[in-house]
PDB file of N, CA and C in Angstrom:
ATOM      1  N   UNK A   1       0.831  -1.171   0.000  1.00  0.00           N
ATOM      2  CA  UNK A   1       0.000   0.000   0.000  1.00  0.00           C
ATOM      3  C   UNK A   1       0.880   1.241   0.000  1.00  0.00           C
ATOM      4  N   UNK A   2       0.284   2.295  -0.469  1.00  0.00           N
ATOM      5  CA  UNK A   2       0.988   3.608  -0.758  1.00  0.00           C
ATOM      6  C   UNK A   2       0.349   4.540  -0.114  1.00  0.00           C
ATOM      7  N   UNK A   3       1.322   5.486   0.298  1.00  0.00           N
ATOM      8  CA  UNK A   3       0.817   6.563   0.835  1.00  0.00           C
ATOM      9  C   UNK A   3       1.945   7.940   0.696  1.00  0.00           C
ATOM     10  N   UNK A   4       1.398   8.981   0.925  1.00  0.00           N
ATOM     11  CA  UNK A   4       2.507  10.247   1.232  1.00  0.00           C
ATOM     12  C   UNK A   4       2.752  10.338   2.201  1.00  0.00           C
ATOM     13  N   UNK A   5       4.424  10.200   2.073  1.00  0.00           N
ATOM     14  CA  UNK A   5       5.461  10.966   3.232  1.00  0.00           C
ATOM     15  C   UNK A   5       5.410  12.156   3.369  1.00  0.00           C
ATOM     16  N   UNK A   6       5.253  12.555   4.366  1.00  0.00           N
ATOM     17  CA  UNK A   6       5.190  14.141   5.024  1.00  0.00           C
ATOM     18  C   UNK A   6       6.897  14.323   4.427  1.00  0.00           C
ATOM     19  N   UNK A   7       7.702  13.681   5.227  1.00  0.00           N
ATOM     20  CA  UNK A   7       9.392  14.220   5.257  1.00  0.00           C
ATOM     21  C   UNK A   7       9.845  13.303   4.139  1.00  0.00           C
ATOM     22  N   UNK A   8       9.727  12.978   3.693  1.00  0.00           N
ATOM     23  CA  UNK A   8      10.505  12.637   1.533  1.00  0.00           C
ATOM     24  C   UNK A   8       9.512  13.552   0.844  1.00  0.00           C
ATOM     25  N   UNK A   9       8.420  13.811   0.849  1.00  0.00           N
ATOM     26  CA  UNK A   9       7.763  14.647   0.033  1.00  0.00           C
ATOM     27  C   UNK A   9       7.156  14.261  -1.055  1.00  0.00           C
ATOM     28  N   UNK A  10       6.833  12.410  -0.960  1.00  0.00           N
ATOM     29  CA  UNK A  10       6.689  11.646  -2.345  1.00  0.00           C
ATOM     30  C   UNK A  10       5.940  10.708  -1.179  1.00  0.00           C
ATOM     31  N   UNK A  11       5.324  10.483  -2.477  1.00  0.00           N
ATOM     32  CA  UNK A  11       4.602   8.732  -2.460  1.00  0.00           C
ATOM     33  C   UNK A  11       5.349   7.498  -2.233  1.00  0.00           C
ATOM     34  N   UNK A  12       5.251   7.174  -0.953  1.00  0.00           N
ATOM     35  CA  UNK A  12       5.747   5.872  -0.802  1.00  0.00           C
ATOM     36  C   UNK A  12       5.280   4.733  -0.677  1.00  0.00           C
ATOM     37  N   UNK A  13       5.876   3.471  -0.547  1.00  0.00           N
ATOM     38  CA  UNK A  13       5.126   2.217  -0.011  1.00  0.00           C
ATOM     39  C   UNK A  13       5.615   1.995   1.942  1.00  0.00           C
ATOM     40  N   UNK A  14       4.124   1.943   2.736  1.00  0.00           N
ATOM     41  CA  UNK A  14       4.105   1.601   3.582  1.00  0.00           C
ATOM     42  C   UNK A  14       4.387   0.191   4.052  1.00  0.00           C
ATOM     43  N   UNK A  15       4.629   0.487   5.111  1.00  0.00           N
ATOM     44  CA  UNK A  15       5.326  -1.139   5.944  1.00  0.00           C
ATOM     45  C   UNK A  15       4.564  -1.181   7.167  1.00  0.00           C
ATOM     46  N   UNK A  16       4.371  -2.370   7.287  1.00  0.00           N
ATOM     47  CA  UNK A  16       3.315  -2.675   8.692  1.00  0.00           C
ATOM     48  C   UNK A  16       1.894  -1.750   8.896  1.00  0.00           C
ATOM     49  N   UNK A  17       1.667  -2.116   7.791  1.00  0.00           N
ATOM     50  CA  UNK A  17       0.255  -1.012   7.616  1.00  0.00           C
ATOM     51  C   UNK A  17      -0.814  -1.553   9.008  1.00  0.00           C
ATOM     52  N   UNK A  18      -1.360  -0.778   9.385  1.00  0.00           N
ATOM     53  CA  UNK A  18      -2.681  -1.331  10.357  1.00  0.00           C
ATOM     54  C   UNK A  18      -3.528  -0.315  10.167  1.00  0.00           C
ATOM     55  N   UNK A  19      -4.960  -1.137  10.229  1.00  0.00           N
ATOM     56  CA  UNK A  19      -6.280  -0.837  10.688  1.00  0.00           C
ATOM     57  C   UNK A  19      -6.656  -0.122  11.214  1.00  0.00           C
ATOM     58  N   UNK A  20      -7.018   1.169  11.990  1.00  0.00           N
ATOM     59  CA  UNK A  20      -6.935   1.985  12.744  1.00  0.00           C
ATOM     60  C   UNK A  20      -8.225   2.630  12.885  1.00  0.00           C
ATOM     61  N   UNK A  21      -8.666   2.799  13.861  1.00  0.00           N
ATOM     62  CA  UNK A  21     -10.152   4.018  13.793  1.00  0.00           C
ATOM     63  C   UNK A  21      -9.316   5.481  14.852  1.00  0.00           C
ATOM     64  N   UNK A  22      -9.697   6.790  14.155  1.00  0.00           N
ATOM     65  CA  UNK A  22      -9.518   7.923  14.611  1.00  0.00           C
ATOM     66  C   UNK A  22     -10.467   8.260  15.645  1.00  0.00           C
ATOM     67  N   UNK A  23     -10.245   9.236  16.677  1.00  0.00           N
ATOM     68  CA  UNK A  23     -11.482   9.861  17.510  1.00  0.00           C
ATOM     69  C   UNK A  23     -12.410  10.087  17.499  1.00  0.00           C
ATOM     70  N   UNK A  24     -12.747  11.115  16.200  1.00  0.00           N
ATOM     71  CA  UNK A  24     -13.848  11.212  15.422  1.00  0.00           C
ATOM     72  C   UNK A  24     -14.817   9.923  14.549  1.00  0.00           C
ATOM     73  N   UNK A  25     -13.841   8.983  14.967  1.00  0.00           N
ATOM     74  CA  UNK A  25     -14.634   7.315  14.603  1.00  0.00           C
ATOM     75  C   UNK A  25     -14.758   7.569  13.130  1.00  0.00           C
ATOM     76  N   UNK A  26     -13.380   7.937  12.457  1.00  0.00           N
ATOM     77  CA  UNK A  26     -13.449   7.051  11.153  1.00  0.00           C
ATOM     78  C   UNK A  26     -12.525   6.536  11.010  1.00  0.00           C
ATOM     79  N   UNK A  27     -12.097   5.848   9.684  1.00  0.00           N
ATOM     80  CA  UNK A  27     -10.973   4.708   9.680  1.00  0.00           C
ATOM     81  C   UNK A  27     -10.104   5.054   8.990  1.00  0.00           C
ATOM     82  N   UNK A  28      -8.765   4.567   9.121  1.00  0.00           N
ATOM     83  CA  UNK A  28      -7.442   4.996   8.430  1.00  0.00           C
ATOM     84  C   UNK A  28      -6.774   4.317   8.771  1.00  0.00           C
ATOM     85  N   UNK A  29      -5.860   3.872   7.245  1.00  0.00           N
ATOM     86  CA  UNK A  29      -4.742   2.349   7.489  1.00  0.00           C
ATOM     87  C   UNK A  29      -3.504   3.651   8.016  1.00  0.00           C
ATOM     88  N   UNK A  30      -2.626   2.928   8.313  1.00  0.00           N
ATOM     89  CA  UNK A  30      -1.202   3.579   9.328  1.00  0.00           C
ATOM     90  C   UNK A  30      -0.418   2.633   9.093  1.00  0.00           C
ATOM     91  N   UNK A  31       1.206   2.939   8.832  1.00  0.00           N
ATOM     92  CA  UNK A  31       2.093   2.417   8.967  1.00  0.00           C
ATOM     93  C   UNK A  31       3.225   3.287   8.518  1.00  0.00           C
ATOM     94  N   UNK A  32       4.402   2.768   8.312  1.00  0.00           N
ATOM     95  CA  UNK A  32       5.686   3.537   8.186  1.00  0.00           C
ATOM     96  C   UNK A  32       6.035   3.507   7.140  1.00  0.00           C
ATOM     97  N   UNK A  33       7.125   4.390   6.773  1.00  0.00           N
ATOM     98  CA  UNK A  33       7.704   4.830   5.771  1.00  0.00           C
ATOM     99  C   UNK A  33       8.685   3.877   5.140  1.00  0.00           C
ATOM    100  N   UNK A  34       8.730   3.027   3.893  1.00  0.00           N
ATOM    101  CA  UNK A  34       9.634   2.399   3.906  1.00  0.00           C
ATOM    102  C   UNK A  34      11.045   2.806   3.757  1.00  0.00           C
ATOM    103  N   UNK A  35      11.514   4.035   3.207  1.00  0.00           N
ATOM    104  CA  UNK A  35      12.634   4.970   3.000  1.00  0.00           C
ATOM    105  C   UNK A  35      13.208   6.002   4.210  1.00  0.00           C
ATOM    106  N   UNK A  36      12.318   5.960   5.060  1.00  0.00           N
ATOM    107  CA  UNK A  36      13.071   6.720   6.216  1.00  0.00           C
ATOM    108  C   UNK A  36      12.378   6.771   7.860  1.00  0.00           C
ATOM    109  N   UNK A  37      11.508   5.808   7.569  1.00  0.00           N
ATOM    110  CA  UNK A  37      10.536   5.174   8.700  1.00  0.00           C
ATOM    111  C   UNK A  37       9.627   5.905   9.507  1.00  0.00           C
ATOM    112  N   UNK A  38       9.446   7.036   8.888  1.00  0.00           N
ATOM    113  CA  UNK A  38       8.072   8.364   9.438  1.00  0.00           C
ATOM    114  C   UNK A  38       6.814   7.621   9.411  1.00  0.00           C
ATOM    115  N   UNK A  39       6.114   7.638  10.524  1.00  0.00           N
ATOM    116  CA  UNK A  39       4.880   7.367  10.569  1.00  0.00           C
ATOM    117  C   UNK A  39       3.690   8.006   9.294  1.00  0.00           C
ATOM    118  N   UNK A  40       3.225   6.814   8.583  1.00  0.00           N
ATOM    119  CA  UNK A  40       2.093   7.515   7.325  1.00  0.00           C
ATOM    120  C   UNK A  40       0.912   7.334   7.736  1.00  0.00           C
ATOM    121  N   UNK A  41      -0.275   7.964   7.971  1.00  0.00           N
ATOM    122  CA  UNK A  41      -1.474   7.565   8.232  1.00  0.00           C
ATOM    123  C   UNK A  41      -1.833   8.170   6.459  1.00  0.00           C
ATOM    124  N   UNK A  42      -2.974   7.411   6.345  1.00  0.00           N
ATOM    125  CA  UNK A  42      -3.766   7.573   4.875  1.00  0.00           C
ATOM    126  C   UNK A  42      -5.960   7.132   5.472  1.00  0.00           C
ATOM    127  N   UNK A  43      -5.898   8.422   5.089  1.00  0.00           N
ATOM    128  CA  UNK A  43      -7.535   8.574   5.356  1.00  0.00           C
ATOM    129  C   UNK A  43      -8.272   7.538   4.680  1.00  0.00           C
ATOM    130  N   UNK A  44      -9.199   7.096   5.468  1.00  0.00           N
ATOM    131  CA  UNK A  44     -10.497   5.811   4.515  1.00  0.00           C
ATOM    132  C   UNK A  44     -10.248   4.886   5.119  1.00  0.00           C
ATOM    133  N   UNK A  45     -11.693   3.907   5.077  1.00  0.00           N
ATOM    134  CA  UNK A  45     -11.148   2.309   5.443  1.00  0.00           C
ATOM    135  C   UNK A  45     -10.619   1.577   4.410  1.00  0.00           C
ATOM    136  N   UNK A  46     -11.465   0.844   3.943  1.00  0.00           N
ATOM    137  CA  UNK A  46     -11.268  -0.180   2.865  1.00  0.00           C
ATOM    138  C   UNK A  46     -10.822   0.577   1.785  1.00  0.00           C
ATOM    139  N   UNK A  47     -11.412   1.643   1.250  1.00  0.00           N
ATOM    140  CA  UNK A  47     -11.157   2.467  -0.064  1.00  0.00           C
ATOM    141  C   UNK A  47      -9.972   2.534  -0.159  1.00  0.00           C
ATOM    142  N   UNK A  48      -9.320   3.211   0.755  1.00  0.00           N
ATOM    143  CA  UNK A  48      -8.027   3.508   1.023  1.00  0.00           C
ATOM    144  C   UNK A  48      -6.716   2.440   0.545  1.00  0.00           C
ATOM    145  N   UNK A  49      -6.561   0.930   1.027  1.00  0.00           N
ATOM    146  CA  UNK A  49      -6.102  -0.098   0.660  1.00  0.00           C
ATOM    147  C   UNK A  49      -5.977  -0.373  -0.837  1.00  0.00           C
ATOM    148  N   UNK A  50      -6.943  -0.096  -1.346  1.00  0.00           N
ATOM    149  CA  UNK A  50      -6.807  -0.442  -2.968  1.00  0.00           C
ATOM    150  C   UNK A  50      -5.971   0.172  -3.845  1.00  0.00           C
ATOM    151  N   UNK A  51      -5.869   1.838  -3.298  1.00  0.00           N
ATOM    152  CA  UNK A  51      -4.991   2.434  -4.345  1.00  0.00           C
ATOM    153  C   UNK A  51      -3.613   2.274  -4.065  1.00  0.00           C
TER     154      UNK A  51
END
């Protein structure tokens, strides 16, 4: 799965993605950066995973 790095400034592929629900009770996969290991959260549940 892919997501944007805040600190590379590009689209990366995440590592150890997880499942996650926010405060506001919606969902977002999370995991790290594979190039410099910054935490990525990416908004959506399921939607999110596919791209």
């Amino acid at each position: 799965m892919q997501g944007y790095c805040l600190k590379c400034r590009e689209k990366r592929e995440m590592q150890d993605v997880q499942q996650i629900t926010l405060k506001n009770g919606r969902e977002a996969q999370q995991g790290t950066c594979a190039v410099c290991g910054t935490k990525i959260t990416v908004m959506g549940g399921a939607k999110a995973g596919k791209g």
